[in-house]
Structures are given as C-alpha cells and as structure tokens.
Protein backbone atom coordinates (compact mmCIF):
# COMPACT_ATOMS: atom_id res chain seq x y z
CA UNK A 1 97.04 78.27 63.34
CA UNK A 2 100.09 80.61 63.56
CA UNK A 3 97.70 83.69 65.22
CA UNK A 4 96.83 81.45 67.79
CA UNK A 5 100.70 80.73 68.07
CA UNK A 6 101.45 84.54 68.04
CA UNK A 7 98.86 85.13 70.64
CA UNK A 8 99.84 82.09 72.96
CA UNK A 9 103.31 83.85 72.80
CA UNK A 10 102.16 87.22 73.67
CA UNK A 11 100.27 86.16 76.63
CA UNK A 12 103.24 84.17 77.84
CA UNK A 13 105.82 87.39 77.21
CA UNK A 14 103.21 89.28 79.09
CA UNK A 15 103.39 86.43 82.08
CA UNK A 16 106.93 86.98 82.12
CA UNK A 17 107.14 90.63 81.93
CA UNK A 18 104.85 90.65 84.67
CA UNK A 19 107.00 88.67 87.21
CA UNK A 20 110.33 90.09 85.92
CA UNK A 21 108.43 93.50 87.19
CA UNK A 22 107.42 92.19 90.39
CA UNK A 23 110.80 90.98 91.13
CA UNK A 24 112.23 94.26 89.93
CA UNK A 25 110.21 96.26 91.87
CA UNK A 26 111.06 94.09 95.08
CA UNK A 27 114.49 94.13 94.68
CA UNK A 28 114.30 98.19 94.47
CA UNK A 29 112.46 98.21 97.85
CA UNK A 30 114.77 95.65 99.56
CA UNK A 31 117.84 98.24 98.20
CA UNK A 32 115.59 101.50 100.12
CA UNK A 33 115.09 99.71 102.93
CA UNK A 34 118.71 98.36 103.12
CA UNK A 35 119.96 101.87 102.67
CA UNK A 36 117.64 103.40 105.09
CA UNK A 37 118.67 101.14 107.52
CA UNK A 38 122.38 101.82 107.01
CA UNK A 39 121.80 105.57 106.74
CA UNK A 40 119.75 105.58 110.31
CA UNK A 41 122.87 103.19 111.47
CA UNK A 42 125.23 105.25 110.62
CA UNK A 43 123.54 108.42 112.30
C-alpha cells in the first residue's frame, strides 16, 4: 500500500513540476518580448 502511495505522489509532483515549468517558461518569453518591444520603442 504505501509504494503505491509514494508513486501516486511522484506522478502528481511530476504533474506539477511540469506546469510550474510551462508557466515559467511563458512568463520568461512574455518578459523578452516585453523588453524587445520597449527596446525597439525606445530606438
């Protein structure tokens, strides 16, 4: 019983990890393109 606990737990860290990722990475490509945009503005 408790490896099948252990395991459910890993696989819903992993789910988590996953989207905290995603949302990571977005938020990094939303901060280029926001700077880009300013930069080029700015020029």
């Amino acid at each position: 019983m408790a490896k099948e606990e252990i395991k459910k737990l890993l696989e819903n860290s992993k789910k988590d990890l996953d989207v905290d990722y995603d949302n990571f990475v977005k938020s990094i490509k939303d901060d280029l393109s926001s700077f880009k945009k300013k930069t080029l503005d700015q020029i």
